[in-house]
N, C-alpha and C. Protein backbone atom coordinates (compact mmCIF):
# COMPACT_ATOMS: atom_id res chain seq x y z
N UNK A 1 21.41 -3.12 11.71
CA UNK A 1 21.24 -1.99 10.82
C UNK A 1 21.45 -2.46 9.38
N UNK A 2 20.46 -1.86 8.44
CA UNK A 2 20.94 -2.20 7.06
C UNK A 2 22.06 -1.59 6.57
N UNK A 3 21.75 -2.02 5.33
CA UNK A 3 22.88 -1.15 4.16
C UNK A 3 22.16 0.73 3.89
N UNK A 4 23.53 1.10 3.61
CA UNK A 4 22.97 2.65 3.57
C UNK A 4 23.84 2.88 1.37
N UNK A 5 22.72 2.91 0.47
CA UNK A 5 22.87 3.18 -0.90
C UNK A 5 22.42 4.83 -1.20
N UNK A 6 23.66 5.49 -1.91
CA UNK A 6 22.66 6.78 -2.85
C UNK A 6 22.08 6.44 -3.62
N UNK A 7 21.76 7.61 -3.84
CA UNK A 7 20.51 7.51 -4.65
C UNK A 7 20.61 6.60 -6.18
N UNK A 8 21.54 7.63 -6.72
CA UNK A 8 22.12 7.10 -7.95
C UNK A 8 22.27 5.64 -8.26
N UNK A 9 23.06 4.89 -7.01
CA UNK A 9 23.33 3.67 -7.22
C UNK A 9 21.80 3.04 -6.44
N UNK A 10 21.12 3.76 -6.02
CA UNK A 10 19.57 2.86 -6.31
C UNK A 10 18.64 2.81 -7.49
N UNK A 11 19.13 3.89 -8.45
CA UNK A 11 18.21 3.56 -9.37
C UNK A 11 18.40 2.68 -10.06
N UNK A 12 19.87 2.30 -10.05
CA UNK A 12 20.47 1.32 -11.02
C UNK A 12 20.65 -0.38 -10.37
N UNK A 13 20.19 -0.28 -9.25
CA UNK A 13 20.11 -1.70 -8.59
C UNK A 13 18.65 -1.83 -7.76
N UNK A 14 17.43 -1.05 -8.58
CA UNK A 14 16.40 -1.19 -7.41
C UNK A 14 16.18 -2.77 -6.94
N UNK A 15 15.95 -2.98 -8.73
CA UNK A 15 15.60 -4.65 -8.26
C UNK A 15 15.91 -5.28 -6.89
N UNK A 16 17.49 -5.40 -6.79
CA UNK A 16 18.28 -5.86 -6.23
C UNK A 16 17.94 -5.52 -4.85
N UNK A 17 17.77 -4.38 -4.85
CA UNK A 17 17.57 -3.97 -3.39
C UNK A 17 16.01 -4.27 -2.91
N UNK A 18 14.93 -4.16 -3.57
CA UNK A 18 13.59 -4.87 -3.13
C UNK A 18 13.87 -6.01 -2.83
N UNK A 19 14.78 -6.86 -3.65
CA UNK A 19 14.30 -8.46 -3.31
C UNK A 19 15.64 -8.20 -2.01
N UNK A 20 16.32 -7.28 -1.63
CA UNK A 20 16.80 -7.75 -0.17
C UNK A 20 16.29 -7.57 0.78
N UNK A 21 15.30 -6.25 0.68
CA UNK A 21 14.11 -5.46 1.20
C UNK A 21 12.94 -7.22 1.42
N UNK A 22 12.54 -7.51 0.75
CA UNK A 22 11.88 -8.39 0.74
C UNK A 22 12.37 -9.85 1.34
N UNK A 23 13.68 -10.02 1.45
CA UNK A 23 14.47 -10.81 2.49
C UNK A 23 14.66 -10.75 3.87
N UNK A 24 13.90 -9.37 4.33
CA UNK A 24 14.02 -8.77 5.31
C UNK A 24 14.91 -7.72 5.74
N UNK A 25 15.67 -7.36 4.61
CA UNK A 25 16.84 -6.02 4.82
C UNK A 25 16.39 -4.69 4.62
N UNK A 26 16.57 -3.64 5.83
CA UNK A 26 16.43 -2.41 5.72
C UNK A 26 17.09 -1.27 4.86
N UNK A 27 17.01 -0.80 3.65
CA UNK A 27 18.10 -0.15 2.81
C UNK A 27 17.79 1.03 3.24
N UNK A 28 18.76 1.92 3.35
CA UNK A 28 18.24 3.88 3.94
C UNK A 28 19.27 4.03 2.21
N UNK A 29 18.36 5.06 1.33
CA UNK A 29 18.80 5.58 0.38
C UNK A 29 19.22 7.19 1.04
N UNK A 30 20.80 7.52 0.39
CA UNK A 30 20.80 9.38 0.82
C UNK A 30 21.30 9.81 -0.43
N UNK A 31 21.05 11.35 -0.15
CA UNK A 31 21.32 12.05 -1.11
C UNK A 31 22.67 13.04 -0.64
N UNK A 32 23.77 13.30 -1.60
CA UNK A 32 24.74 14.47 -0.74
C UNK A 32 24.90 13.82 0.54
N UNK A 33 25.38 12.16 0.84
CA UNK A 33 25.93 11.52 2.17
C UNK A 33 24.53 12.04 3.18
N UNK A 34 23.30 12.38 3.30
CA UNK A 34 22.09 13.06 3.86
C UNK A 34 21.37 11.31 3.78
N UNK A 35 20.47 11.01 4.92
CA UNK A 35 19.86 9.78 4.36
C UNK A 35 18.18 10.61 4.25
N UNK A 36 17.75 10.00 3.04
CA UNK A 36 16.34 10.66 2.69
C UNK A 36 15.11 9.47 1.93
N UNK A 37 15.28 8.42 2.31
CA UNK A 37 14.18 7.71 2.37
C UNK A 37 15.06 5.96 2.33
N UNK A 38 14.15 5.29 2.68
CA UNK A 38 14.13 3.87 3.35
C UNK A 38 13.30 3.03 2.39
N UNK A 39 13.75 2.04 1.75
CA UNK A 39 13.38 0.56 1.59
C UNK A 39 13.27 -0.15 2.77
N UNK A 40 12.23 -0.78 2.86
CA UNK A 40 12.11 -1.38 4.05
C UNK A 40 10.61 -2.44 3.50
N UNK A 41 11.03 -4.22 3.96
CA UNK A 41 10.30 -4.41 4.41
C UNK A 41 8.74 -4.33 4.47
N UNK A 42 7.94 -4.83 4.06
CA UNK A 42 5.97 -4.53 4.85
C UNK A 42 6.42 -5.48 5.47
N UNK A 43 5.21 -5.71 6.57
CA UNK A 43 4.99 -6.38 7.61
C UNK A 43 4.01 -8.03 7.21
N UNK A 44 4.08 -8.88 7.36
CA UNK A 44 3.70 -9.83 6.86
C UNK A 44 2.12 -9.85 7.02
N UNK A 45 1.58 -9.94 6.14
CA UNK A 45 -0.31 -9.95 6.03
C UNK A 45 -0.73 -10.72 7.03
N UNK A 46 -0.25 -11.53 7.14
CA UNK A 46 -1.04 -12.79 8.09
C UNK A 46 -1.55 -13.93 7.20
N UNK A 47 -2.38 -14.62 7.80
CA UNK A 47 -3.04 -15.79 7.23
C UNK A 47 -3.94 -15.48 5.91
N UNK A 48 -4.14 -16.86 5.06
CA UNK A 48 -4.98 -16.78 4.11
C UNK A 48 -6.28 -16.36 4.09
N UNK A 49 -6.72 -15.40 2.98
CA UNK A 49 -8.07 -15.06 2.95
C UNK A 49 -9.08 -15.70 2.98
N UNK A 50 -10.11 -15.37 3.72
CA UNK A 50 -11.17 -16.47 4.05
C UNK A 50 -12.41 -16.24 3.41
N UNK A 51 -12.90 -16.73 2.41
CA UNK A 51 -13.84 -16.00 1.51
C UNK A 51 -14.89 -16.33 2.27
N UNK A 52 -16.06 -15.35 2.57
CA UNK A 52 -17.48 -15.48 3.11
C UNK A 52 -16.80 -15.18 4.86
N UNK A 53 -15.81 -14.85 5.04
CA UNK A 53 -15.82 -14.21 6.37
C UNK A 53 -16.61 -13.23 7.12
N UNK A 54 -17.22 -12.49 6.48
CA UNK A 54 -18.21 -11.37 6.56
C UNK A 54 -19.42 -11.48 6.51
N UNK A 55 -19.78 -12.95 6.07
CA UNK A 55 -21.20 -13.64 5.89
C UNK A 55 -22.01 -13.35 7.06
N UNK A 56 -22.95 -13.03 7.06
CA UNK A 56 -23.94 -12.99 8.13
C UNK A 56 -23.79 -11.24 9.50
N UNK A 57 -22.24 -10.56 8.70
CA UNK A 57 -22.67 -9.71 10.02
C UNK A 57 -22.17 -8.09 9.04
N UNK A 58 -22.35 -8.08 7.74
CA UNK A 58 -22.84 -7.13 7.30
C UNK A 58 -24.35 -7.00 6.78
N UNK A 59 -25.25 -5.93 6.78
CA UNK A 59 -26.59 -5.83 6.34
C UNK A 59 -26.35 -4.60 5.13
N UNK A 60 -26.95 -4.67 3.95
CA UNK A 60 -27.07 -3.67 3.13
C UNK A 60 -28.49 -3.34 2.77
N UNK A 61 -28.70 -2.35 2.80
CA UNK A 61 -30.31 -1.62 3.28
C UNK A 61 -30.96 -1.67 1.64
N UNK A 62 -32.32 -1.63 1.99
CA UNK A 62 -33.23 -2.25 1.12
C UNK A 62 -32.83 -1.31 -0.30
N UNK A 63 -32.26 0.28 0.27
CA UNK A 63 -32.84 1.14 -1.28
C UNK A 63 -31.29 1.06 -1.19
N UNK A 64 -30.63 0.34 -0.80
CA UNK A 64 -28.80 0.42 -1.78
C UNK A 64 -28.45 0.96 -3.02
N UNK A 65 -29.67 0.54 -4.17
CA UNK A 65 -29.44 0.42 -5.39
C UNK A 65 -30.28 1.77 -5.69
N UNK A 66 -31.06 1.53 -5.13
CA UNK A 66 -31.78 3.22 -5.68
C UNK A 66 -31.03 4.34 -5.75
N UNK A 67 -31.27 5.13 -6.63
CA UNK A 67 -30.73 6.22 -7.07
C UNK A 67 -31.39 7.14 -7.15
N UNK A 68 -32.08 8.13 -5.89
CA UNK A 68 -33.17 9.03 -6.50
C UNK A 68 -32.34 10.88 -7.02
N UNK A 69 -33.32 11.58 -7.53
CA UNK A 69 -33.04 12.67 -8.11
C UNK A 69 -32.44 13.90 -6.97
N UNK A 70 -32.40 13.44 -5.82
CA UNK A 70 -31.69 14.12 -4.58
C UNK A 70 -29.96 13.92 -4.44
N UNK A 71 -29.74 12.29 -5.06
CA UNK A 71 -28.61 12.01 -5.32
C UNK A 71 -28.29 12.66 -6.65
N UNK A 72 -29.03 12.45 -7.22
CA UNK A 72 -28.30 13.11 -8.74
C UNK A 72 -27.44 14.55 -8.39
N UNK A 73 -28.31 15.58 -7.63
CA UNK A 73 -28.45 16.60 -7.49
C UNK A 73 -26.64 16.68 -6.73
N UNK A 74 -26.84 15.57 -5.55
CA UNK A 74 -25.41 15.74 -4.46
C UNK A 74 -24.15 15.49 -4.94
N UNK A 75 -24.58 14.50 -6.33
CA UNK A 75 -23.06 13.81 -6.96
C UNK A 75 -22.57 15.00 -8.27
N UNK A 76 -23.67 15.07 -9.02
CA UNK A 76 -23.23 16.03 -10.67
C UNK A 76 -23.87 17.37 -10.46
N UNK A 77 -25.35 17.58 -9.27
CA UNK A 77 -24.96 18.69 -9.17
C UNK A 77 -26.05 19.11 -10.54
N UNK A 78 -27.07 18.22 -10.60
CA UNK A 78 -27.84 18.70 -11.41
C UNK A 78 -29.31 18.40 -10.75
């Protein structure tokens, strides 16, 4: 279990508490001894981005770029 901080003393140590958050520590912030929200952690992305991963198995259709006066009409409505 993590550390449990009010509120008060989180505004004044967020830093502190992301980079423990980011060490892997769970912080529960409360209000009135009440706990009402959590530092916590994301989950690790995974591996490096692979540029051109998508190569070959998306298709974008011939009138992509076209813009006819039917769209005008659906977006502004004129």
């Amino acid at each position: 279990m993590g550390m449990t901080v009010n509120i008060y003393e989180a505004k004044t140590q967020l830093s502190k508490l992301v980079a423990r958050a980011e060490a892997g520590e769970e912080i529960t912030l409360t209000r009135h001894g009440r706990p009402v929200a959590r530092i916590a952690p994301l989950p690790d992305r995974g591996g490096r981005r692979e540029p051109g991963a998508w190569r070959g198995k998306v298709v974008i259709g011939e009138d992509f770029e076209a813009f006819t006066p039917d769209d005008a009409e659906a977006w502004f409505g004129r």
